[in-house]
N, C-alpha and C. Protein backbone atom coordinates (compact mmCIF):
# COMPACT_ATOMS: atom_id res chain seq x y z
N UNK A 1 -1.19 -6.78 -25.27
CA UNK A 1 -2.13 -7.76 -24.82
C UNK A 1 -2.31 -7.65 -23.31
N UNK A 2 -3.46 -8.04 -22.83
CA UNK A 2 -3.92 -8.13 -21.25
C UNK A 2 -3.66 -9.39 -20.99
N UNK A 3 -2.91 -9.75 -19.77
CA UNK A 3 -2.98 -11.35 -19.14
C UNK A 3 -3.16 -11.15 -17.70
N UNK A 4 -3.98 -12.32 -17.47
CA UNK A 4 -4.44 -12.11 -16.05
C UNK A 4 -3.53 -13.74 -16.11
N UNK A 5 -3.38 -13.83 -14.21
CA UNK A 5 -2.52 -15.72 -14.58
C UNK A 5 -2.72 -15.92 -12.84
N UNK A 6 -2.95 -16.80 -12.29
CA UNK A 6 -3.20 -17.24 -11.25
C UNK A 6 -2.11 -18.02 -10.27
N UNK A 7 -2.22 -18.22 -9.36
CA UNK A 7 -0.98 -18.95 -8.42
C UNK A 7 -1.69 -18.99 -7.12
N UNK A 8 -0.85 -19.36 -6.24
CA UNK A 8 -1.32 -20.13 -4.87
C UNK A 8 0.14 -19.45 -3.67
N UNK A 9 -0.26 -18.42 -2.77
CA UNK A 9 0.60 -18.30 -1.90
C UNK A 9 0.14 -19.09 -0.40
N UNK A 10 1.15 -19.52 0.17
CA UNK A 10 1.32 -20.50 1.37
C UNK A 10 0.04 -19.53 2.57
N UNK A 11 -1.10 -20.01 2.65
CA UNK A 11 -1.72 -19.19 3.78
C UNK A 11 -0.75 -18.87 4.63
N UNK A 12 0.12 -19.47 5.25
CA UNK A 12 0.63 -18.95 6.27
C UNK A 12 1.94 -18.38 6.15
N UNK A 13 2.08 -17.73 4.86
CA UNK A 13 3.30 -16.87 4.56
C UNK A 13 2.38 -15.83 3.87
N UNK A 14 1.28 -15.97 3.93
CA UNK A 14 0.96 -14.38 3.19
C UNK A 14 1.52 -13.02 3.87
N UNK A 15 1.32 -12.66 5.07
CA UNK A 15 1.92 -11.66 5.92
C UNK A 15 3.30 -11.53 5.15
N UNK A 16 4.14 -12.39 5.10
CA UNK A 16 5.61 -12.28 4.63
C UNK A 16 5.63 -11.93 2.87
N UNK A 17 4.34 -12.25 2.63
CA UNK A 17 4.39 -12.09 0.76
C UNK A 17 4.29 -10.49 1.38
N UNK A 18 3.56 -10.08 1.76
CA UNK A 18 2.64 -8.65 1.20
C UNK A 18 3.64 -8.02 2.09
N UNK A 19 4.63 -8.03 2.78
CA UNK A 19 5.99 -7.51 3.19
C UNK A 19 6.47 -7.15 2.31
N UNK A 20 6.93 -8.04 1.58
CA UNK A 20 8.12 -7.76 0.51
C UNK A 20 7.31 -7.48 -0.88
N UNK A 21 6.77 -7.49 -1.02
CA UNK A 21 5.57 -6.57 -1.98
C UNK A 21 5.54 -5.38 -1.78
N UNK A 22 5.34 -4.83 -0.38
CA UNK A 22 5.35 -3.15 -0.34
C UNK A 22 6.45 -3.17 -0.32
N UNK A 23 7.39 -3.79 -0.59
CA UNK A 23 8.91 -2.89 -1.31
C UNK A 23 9.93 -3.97 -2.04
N UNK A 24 9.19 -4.10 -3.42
CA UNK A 24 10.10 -4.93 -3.99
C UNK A 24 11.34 -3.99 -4.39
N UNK A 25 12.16 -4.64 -4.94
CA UNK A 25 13.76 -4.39 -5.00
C UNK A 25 13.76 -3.27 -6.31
N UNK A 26 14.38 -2.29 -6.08
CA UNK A 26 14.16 -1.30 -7.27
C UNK A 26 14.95 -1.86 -8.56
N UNK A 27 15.56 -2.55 -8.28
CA UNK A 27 16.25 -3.73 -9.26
C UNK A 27 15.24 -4.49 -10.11
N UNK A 28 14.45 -4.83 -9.29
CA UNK A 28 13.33 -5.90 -9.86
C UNK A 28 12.56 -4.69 -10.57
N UNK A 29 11.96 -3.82 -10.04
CA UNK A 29 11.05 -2.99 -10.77
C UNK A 29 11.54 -2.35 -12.33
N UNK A 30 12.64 -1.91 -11.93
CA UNK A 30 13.30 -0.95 -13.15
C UNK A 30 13.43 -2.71 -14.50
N UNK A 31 13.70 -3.81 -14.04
CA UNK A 31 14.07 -5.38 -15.17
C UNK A 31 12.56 -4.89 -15.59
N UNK A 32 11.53 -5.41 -14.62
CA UNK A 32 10.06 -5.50 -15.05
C UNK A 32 10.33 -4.60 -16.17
N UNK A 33 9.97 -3.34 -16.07
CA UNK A 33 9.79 -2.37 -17.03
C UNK A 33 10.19 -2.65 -18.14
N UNK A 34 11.86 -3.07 -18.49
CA UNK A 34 12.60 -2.90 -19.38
C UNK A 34 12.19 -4.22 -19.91
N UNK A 35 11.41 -5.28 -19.44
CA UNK A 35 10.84 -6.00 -20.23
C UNK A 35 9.87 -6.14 -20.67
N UNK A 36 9.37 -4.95 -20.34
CA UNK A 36 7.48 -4.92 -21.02
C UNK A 36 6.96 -5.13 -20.50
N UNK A 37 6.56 -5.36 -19.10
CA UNK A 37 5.68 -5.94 -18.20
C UNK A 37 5.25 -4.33 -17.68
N UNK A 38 3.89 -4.01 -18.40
CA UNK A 38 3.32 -2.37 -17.95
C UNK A 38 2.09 -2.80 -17.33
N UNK A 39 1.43 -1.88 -16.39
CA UNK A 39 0.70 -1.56 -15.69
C UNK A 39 0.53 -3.38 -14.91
N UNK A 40 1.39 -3.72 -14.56
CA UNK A 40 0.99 -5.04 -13.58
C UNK A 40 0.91 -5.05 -11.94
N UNK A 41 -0.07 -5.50 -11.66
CA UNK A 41 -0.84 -5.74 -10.60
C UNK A 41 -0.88 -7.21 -10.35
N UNK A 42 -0.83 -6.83 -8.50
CA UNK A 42 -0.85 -8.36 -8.27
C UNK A 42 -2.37 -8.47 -7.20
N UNK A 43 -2.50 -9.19 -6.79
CA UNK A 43 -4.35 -9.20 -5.96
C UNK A 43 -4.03 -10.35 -5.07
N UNK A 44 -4.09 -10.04 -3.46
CA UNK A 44 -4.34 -11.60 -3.21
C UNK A 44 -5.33 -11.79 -2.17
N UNK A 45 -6.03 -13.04 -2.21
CA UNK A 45 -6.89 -12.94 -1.18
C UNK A 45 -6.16 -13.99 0.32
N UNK A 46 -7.30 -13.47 1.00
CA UNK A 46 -6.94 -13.99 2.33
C UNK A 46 -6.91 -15.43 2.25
N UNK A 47 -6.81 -16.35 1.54
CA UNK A 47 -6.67 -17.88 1.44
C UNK A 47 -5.45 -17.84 0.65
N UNK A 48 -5.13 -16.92 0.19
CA UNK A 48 -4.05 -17.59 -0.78
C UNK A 48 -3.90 -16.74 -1.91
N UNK A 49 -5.26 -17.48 -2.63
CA UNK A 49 -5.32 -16.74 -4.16
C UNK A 49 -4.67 -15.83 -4.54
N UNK A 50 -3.64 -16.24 -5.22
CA UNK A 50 -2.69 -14.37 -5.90
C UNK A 50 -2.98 -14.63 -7.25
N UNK A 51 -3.86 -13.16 -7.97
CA UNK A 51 -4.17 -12.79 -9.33
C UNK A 51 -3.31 -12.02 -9.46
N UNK A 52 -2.44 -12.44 -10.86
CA UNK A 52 -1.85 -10.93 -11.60
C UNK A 52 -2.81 -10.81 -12.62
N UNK A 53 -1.95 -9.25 -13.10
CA UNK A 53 -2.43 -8.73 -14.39
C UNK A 53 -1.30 -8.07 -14.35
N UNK A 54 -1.01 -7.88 -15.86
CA UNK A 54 -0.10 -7.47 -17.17
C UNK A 54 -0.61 -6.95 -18.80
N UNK A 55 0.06 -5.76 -18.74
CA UNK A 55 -0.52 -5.76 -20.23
C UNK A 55 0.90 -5.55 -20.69
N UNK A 56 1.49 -6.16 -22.42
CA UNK A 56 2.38 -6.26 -22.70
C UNK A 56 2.48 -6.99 -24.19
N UNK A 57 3.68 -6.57 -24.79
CA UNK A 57 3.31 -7.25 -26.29
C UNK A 57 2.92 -8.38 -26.29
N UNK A 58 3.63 -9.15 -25.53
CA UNK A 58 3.23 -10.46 -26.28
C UNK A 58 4.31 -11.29 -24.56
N UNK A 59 2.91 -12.30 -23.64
CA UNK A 59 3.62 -12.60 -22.44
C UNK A 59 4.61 -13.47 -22.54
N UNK A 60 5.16 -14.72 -23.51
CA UNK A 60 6.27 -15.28 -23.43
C UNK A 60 7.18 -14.75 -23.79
N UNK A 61 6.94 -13.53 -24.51
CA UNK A 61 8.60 -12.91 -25.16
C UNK A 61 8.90 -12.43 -23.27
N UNK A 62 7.88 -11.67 -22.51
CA UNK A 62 8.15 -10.45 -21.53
C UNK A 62 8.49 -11.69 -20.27
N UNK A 63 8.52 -12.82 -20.60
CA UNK A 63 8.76 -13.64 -19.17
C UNK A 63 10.15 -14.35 -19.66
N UNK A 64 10.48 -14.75 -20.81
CA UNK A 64 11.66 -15.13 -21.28
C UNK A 64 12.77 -13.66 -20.90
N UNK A 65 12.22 -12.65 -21.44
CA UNK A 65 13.50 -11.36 -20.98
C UNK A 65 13.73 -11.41 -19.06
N UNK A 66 12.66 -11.62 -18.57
CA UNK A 66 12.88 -11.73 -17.15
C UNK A 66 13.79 -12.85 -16.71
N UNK A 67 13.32 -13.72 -17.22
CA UNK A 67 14.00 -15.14 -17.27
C UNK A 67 15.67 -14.87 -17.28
N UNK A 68 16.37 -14.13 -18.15
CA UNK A 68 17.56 -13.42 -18.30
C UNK A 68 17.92 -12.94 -17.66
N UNK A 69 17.47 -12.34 -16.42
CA UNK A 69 18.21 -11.51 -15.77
C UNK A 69 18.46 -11.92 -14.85
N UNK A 70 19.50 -11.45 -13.72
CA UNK A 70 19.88 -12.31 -12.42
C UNK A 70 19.37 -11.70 -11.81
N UNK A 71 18.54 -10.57 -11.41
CA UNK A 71 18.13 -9.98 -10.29
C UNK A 71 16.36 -11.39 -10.32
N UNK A 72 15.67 -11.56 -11.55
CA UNK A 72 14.99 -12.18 -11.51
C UNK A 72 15.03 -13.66 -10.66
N UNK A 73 16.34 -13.91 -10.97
CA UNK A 73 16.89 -15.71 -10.54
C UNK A 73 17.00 -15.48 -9.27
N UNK A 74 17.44 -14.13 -8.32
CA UNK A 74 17.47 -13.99 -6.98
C UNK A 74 16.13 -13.90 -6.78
N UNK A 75 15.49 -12.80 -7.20
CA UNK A 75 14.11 -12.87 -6.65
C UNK A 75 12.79 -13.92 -6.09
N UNK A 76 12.95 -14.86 -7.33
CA UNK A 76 12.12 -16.14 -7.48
C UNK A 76 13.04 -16.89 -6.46
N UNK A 77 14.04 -17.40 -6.52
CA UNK A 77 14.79 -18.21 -5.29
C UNK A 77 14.13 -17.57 -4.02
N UNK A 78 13.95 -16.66 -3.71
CA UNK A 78 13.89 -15.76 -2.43
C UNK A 78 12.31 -15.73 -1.46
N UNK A 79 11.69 -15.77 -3.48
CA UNK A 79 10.01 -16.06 -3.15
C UNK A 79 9.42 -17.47 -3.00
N UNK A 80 10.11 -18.53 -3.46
CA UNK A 80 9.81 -19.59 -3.91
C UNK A 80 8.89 -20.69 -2.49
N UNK A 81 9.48 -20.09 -1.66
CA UNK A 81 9.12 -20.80 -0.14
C UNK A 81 7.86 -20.69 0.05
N UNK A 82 7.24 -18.97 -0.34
CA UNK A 82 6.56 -18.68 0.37
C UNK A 82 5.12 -18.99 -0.69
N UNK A 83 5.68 -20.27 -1.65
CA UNK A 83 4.26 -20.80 -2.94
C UNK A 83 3.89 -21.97 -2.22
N UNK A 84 2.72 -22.55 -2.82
CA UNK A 84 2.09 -23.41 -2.58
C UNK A 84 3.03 -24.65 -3.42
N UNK A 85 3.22 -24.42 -4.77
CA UNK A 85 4.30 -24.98 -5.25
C UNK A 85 5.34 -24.71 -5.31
N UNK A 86 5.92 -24.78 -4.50
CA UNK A 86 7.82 -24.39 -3.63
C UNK A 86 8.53 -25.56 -4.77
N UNK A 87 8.32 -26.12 -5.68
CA UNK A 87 9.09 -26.85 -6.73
C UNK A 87 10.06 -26.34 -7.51
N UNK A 88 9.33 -25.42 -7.89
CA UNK A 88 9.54 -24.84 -8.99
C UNK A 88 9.74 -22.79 -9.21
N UNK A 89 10.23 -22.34 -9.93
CA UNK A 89 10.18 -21.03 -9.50
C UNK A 89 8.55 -20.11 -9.69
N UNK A 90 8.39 -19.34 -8.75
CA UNK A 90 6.99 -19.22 -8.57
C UNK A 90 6.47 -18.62 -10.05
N UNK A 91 7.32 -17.96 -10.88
CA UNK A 91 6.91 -17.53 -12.00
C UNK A 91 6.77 -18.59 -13.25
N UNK A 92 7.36 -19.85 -12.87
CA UNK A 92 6.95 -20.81 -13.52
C UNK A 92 5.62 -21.37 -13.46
N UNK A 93 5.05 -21.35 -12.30
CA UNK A 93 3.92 -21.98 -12.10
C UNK A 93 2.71 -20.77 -11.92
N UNK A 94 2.58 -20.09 -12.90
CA UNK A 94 1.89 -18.81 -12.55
C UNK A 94 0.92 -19.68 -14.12
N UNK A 95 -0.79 -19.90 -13.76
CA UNK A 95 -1.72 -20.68 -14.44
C UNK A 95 -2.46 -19.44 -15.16
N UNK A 96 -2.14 -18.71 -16.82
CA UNK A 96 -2.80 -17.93 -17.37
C UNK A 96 -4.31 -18.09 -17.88
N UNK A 97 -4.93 -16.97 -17.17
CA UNK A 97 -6.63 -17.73 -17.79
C UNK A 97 -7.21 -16.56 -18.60
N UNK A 98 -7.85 -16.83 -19.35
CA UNK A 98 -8.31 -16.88 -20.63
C UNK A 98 -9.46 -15.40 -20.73
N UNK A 99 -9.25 -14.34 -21.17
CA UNK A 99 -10.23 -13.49 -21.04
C UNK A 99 -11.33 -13.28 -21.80
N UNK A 100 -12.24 -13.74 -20.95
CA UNK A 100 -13.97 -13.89 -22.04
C UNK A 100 -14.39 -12.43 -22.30
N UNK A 101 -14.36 -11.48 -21.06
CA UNK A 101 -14.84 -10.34 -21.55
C UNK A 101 -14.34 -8.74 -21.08
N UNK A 102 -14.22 -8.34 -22.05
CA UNK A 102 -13.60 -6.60 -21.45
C UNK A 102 -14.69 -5.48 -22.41
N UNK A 103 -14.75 -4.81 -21.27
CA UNK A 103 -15.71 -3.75 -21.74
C UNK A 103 -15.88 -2.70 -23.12
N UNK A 104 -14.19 -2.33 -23.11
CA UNK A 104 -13.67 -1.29 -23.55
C UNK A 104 -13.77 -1.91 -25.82
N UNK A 105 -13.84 -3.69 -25.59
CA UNK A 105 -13.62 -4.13 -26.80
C UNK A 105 -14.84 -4.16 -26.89
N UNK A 106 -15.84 -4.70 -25.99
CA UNK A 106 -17.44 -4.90 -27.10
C UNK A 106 -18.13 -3.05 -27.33
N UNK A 107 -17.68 -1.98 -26.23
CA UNK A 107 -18.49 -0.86 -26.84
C UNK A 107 -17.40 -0.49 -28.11
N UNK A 108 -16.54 -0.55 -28.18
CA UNK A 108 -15.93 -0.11 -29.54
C UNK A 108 -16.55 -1.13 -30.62
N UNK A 109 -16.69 -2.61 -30.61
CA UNK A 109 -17.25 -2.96 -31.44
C UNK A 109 -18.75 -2.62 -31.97
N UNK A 110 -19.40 -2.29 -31.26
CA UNK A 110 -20.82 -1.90 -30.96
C UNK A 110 -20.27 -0.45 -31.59
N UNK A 111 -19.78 0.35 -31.46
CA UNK A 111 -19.75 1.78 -32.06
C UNK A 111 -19.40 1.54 -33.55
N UNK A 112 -18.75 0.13 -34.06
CA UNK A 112 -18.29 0.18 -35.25
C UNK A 112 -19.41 -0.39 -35.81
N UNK A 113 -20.57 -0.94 -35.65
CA UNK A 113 -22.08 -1.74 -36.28
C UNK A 113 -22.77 -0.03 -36.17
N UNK A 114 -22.70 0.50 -34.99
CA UNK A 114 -23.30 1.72 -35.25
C UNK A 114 -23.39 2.78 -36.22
N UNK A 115 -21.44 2.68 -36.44
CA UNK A 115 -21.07 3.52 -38.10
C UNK A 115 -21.36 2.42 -38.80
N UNK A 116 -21.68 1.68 -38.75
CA UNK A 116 -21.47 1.08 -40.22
C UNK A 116 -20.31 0.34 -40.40
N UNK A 117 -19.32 0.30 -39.49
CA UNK A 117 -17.98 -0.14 -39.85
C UNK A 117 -17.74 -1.48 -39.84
């Protein structure tokens, strides 16, 4: 599955996000993996706005395995300052939205009315 999910970094800690972004912890990278979290991307704009994307079986099984690990529980403690909601751990408050359209599904559907399928 594709998930895109939204969040809010502190305008005035972005400099310090996109620090530790160009070199998260090879710890953290190698958990990601081993929990299914493939080809993810993060996006942020100059106000704030941080978009991910993830593709992965299925996103509560791949955030519960993260959830497990302690390099995760350091990480989020570490990031947590630098959210708009500093409450809570930032991967808690990450708002998943809803995908209306991808390219790759309507021309395959369109090729299957074309056969006949």
């Amino acid at each position: 599955m594709r998930v895109c999910f939204r969040s809010s970094v502190k305008p005035s800690q972005i400099p310090e996000y996109r620090r530790r972004h160009a070199a998260v912890w090879p710890e953290m990278l190698r958990e990601l993996k081993v929990a299914g979290w493939n080809n993810y991307s993060l996006f942020l704009a100059d106000d704030g706005l941080l978009v991910g994307y993830v593709e992965c079986d299925d996103f509560d099984t791949a955030r519960a395995r993260m959830a497990l690990t302690d390099v995760n529980a350091r990480w989020q403690a570490d990031m947590a300052l630098l959210f708009e909601d500093d409450e809570r751990a930032p991967d808690q408050g990450f708002v998943q939205l809803t995908e209306i359209f991808n390219l790759e599904d309507q021309l395959s559907g369109l090729e299957d009315q074309l056969s006949g399928g």
